[in-house]
PDB file of N, CA and C in Angstrom:
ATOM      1  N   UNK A   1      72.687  92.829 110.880  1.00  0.00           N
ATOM      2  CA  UNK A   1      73.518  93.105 109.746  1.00  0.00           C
ATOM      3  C   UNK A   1      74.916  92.539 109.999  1.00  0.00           C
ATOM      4  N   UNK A   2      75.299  91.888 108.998  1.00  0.00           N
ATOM      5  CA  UNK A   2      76.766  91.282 109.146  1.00  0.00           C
ATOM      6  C   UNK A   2      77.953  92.096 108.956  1.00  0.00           C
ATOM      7  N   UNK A   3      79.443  91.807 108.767  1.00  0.00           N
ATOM      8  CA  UNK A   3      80.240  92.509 108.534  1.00  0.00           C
ATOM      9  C   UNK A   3      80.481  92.008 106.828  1.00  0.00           C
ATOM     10  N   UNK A   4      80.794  93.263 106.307  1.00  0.00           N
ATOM     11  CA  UNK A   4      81.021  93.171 105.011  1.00  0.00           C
ATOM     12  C   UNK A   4      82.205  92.212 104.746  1.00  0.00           C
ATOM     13  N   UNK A   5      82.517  91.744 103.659  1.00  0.00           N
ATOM     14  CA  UNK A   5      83.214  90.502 102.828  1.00  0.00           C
ATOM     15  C   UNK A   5      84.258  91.526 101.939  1.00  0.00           C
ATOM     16  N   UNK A   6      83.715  92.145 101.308  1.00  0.00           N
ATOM     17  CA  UNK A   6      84.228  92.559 100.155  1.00  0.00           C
ATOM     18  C   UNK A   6      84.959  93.997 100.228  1.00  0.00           C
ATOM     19  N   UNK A   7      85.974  94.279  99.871  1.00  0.00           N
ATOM     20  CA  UNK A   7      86.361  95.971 100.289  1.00  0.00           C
ATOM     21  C   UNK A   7      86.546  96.656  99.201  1.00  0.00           C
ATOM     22  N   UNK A   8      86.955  97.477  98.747  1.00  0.00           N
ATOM     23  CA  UNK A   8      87.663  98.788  97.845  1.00  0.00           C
ATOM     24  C   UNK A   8      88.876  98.903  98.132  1.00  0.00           C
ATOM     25  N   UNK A   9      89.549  99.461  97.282  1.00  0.00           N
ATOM     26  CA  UNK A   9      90.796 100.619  97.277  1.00  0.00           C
ATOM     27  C   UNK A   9      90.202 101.635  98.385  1.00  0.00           C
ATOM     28  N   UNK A  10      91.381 101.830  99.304  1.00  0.00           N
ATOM     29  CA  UNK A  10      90.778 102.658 100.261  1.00  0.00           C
ATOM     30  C   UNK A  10      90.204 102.754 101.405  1.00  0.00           C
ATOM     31  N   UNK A  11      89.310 101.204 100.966  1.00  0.00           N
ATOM     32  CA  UNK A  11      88.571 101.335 102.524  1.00  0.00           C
ATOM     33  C   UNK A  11      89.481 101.008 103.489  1.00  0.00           C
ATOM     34  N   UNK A  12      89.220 100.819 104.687  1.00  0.00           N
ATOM     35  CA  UNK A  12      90.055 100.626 106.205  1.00  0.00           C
ATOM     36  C   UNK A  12      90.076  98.921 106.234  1.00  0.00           C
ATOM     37  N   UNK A  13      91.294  98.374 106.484  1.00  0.00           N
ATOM     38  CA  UNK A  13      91.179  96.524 107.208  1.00  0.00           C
ATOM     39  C   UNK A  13      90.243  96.329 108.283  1.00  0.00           C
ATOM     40  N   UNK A  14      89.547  95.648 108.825  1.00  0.00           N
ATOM     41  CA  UNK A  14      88.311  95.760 109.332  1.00  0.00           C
ATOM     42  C   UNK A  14      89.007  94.561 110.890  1.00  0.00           C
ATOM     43  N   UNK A  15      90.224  94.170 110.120  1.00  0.00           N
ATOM     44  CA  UNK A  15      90.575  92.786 111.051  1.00  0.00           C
ATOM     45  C   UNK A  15      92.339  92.787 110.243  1.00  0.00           C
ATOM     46  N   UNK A  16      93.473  92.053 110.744  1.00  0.00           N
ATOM     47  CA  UNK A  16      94.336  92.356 110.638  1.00  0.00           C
ATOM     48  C   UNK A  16      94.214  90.341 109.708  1.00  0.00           C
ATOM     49  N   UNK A  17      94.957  90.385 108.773  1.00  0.00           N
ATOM     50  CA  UNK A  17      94.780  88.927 107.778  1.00  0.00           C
ATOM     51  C   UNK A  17      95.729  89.361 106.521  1.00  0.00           C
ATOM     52  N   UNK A  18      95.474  88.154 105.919  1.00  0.00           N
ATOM     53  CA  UNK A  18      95.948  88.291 104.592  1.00  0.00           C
ATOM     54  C   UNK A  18      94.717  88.507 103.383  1.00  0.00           C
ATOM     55  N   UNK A  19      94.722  89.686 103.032  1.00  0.00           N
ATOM     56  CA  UNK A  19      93.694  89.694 102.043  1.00  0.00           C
ATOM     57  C   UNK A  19      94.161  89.235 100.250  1.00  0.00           C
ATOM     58  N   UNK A  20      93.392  88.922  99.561  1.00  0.00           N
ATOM     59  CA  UNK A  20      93.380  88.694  98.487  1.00  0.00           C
ATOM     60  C   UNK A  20      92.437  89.025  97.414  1.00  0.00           C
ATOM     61  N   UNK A  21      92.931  89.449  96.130  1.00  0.00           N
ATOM     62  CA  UNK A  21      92.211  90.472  94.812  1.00  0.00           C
ATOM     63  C   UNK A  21      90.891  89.227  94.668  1.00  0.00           C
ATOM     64  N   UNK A  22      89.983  89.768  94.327  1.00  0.00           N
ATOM     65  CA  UNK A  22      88.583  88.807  93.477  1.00  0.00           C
ATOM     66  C   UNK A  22      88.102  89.312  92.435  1.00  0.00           C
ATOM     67  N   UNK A  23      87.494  88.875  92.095  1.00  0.00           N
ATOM     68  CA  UNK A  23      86.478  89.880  90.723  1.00  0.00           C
ATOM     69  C   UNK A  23      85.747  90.324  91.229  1.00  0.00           C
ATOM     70  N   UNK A  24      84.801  90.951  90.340  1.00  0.00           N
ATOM     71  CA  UNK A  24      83.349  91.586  90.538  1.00  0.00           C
ATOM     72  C   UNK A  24      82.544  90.546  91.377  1.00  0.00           C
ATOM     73  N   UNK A  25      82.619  89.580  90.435  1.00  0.00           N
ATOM     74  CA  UNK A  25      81.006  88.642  91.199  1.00  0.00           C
ATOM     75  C   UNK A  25      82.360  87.196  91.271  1.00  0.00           C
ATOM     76  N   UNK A  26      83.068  86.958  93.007  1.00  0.00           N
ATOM     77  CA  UNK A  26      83.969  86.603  93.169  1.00  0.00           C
ATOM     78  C   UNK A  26      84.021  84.909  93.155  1.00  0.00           C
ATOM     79  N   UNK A  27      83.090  84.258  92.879  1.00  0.00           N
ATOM     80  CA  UNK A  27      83.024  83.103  92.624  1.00  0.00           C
ATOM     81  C   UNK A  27      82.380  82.863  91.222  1.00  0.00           C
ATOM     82  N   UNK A  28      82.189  83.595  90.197  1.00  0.00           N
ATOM     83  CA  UNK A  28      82.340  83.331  89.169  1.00  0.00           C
ATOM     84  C   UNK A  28      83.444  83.950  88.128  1.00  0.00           C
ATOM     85  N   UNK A  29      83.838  84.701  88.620  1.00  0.00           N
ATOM     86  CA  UNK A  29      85.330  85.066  87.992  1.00  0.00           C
ATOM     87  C   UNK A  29      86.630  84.414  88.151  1.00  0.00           C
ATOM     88  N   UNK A  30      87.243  83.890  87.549  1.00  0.00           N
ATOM     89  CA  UNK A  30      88.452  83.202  88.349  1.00  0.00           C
ATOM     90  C   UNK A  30      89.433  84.029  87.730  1.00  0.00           C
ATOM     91  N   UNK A  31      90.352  84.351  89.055  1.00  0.00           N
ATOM     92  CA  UNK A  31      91.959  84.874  88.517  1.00  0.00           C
ATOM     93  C   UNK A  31      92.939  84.764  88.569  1.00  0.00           C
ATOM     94  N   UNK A  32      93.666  84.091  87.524  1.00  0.00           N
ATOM     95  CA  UNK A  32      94.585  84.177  87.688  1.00  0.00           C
ATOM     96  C   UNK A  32      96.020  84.582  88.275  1.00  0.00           C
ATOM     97  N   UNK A  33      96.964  84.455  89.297  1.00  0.00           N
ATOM     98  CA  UNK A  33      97.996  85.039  90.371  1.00  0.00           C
ATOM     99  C   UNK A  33      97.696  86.043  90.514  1.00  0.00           C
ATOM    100  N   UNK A  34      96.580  86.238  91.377  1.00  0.00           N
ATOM    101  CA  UNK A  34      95.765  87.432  92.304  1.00  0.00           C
ATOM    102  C   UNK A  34      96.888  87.988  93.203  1.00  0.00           C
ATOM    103  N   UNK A  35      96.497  88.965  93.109  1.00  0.00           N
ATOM    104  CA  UNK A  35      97.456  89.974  94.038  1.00  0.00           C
ATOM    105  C   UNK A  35      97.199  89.387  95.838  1.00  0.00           C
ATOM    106  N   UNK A  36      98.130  89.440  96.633  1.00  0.00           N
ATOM    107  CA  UNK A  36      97.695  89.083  98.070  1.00  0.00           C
ATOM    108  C   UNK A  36      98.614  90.241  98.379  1.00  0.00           C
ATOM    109  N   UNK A  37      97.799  90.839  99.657  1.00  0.00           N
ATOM    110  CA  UNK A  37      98.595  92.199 100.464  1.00  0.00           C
ATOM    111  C   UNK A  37      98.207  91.521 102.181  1.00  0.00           C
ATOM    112  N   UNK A  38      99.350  91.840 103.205  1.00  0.00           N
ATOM    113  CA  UNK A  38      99.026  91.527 104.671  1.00  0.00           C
ATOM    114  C   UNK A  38      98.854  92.440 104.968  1.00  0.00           C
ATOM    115  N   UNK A  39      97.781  92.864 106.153  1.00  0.00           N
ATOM    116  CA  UNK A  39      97.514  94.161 106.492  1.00  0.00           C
ATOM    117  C   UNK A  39      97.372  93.986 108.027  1.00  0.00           C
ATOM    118  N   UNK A  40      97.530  95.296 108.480  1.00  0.00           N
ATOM    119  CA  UNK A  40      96.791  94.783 110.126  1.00  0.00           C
ATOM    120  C   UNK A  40      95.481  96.085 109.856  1.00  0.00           C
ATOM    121  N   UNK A  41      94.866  95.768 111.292  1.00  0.00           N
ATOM    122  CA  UNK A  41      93.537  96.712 111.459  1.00  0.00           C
ATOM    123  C   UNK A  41      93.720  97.672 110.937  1.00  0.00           C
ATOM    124  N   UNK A  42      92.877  98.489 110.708  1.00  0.00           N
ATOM    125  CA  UNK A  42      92.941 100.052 110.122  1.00  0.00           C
ATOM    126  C   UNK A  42      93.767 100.462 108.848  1.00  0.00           C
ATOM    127  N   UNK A  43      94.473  99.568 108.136  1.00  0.00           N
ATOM    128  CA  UNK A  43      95.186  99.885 106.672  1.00  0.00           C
ATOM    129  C   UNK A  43      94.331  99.920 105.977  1.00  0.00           C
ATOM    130  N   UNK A  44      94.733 100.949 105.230  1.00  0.00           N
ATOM    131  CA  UNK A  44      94.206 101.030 103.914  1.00  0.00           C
ATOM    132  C   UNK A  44      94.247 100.034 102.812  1.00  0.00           C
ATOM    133  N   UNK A  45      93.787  99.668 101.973  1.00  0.00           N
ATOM    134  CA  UNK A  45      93.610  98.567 100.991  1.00  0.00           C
ATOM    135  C   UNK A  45      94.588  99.510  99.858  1.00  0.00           C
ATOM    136  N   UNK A  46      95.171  98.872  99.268  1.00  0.00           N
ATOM    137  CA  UNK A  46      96.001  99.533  98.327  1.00  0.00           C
ATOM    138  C   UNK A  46      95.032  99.379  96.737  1.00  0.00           C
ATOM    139  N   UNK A  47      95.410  99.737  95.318  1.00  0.00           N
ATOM    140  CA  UNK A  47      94.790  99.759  94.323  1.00  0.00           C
ATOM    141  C   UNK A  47      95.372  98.527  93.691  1.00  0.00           C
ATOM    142  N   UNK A  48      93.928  98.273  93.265  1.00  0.00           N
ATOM    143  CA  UNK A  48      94.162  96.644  92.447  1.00  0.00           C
ATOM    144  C   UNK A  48      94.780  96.533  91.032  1.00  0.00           C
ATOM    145  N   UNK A  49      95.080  95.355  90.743  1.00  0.00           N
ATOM    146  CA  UNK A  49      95.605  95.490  89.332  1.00  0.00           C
ATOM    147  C   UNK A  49      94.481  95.901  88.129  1.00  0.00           C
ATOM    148  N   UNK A  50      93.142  95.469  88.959  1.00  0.00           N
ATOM    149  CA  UNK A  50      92.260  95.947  87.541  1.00  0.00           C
ATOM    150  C   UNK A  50      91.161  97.099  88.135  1.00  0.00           C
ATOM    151  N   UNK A  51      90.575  97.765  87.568  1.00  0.00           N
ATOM    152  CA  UNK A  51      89.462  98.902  88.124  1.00  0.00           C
ATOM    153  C   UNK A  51      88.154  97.628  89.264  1.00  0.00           C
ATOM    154  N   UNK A  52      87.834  96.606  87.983  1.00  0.00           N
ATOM    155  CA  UNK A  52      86.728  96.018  88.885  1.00  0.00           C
ATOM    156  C   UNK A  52      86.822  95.153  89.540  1.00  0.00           C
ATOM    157  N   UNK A  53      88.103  94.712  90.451  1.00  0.00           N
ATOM    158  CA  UNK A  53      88.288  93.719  91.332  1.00  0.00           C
ATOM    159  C   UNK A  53      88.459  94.414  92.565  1.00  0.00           C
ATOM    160  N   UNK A  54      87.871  93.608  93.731  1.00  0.00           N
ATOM    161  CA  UNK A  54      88.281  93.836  95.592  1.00  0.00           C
ATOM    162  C   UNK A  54      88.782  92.975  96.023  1.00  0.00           C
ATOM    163  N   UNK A  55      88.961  93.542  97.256  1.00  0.00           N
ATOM    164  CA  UNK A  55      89.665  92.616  98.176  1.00  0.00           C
ATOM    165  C   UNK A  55      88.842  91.644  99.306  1.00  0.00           C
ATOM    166  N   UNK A  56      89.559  91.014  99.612  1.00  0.00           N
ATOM    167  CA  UNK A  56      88.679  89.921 100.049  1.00  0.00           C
ATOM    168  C   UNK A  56      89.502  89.097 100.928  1.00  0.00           C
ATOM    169  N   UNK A  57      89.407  88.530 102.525  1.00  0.00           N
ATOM    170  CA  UNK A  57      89.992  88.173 103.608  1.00  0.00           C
ATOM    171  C   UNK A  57      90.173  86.650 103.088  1.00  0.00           C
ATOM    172  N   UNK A  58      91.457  86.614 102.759  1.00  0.00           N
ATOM    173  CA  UNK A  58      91.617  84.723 103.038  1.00  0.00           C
ATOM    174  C   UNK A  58      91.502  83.946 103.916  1.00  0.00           C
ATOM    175  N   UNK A  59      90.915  82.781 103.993  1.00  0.00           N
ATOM    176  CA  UNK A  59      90.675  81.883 105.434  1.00  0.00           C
ATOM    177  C   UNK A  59      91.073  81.127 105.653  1.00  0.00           C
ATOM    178  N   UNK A  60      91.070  80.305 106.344  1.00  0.00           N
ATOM    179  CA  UNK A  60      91.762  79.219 106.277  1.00  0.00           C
ATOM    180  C   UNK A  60      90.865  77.721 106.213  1.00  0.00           C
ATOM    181  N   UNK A  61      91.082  76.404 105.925  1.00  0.00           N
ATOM    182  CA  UNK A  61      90.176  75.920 104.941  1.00  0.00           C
ATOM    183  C   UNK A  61      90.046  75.498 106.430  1.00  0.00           C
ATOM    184  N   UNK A  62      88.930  74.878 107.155  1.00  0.00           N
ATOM    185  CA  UNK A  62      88.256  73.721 108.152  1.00  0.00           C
ATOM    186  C   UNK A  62      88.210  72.465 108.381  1.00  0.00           C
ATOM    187  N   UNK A  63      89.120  72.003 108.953  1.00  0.00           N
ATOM    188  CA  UNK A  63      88.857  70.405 108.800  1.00  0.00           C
ATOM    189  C   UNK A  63      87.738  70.128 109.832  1.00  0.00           C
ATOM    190  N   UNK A  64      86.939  69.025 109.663  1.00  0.00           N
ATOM    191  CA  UNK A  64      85.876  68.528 110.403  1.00  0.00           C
ATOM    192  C   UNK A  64      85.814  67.201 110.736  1.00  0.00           C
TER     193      UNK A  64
END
């Protein structure tokens, strides 16, 4: 079993990053100036601007 992607309002930072708001189904929703919050381990996720969006760890892109 992997580590989850996606969080709630509430849940705990799982890893210390910059997270960022998504939609429901996060690659077919696009949004507009999404909320970004920095967190370290163990923070709480704060409440989103809309009921059905989460949070979600930004990455950084890969060059190859």
């Amino acid at each position: 079993m992997g580590e989850r992607t996606e969080f709630e309002t509430g849940d705990k930072a799982p890893n210390p990053g910059v997270y960022m708001e998504v939609g429901e189904n996060s690659f077919h929703t696009e949004i507009t100036d999404p909320q970004r919050v920095e967190l370290a381990k163990g923070d709480t996720f704060p409440e989103t601007s809309k009921k059905d969006r989460k949070w979600k760890r930004m990455t950084k892109a890969r060059v190859h």
